[in-house]
C-alpha atoms as a PDB file:
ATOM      1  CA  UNK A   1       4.872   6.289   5.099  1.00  0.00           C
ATOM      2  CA  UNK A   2       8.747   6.606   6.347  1.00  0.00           C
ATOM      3  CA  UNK A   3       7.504   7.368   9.590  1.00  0.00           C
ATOM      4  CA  UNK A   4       5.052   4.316  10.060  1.00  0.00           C
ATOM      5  CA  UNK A   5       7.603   1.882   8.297  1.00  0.00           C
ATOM      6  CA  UNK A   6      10.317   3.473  10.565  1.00  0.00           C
ATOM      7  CA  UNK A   7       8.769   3.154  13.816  1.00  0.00           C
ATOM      8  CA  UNK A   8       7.045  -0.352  13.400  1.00  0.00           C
ATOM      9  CA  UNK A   9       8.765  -3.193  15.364  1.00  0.00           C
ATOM     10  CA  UNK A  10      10.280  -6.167  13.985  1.00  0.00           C
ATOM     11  CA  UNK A  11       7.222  -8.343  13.418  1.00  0.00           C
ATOM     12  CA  UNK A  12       4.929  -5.592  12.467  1.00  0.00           C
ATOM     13  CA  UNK A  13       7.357  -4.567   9.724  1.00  0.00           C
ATOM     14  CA  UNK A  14       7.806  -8.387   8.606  1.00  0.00           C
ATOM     15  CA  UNK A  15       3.871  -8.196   8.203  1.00  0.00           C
ATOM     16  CA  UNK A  16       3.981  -5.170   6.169  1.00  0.00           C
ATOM     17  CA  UNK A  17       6.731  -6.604   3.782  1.00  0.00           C
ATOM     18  CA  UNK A  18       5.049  -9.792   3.470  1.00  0.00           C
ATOM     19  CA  UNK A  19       1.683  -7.865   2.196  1.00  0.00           C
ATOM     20  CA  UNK A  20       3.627  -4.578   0.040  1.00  0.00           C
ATOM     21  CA  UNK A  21       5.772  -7.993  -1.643  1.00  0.00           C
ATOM     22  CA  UNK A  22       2.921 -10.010  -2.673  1.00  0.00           C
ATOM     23  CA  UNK A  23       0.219  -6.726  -4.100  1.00  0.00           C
ATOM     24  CA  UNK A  24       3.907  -5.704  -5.623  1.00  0.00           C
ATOM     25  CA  UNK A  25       3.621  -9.512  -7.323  1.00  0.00           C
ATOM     26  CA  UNK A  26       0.363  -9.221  -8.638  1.00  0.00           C
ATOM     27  CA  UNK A  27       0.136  -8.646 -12.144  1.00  0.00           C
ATOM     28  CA  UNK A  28      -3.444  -7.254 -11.664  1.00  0.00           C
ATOM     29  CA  UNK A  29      -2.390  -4.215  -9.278  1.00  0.00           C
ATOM     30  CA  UNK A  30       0.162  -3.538 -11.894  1.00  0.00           C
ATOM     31  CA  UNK A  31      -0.775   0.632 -12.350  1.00  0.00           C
ATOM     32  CA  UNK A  32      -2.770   0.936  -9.043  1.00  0.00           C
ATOM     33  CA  UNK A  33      -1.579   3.470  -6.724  1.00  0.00           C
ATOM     34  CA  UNK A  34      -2.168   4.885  -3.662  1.00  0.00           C
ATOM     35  CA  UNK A  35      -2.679   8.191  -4.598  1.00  0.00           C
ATOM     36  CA  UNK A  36      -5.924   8.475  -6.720  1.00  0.00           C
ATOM     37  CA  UNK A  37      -8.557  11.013  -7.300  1.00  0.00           C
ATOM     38  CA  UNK A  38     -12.291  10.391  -7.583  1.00  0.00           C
ATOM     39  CA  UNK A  39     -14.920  13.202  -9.248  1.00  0.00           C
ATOM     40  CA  UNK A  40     -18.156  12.802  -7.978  1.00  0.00           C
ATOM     41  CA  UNK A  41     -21.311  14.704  -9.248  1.00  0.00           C
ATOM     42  CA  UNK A  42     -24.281  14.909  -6.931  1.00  0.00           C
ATOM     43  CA  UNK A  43     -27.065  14.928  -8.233  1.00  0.00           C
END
């Protein structure tokens, strides 16, 4: 994620802040992450 944060221009990267600050706010994403893992069964 360095790399995309890094090489985002000004705007862009006031975007991104604006959206990671307010899920970062939310008391309901409090525990969700990025990195998850799903087991599926097919049946």
């Amino acid at each position: 994620m360095r790399d995309a944060t890094d090489s985002m221009d000004d705007e862009t990267f006031k975007v991104y802040l604006k959206h990671h600050l307010s899920i970062c706010e939310r008391a309901d994403m409090v525990g969700a992450t990025h990195h998850s893992l799903d087991i599926v069964r097919k049946s």
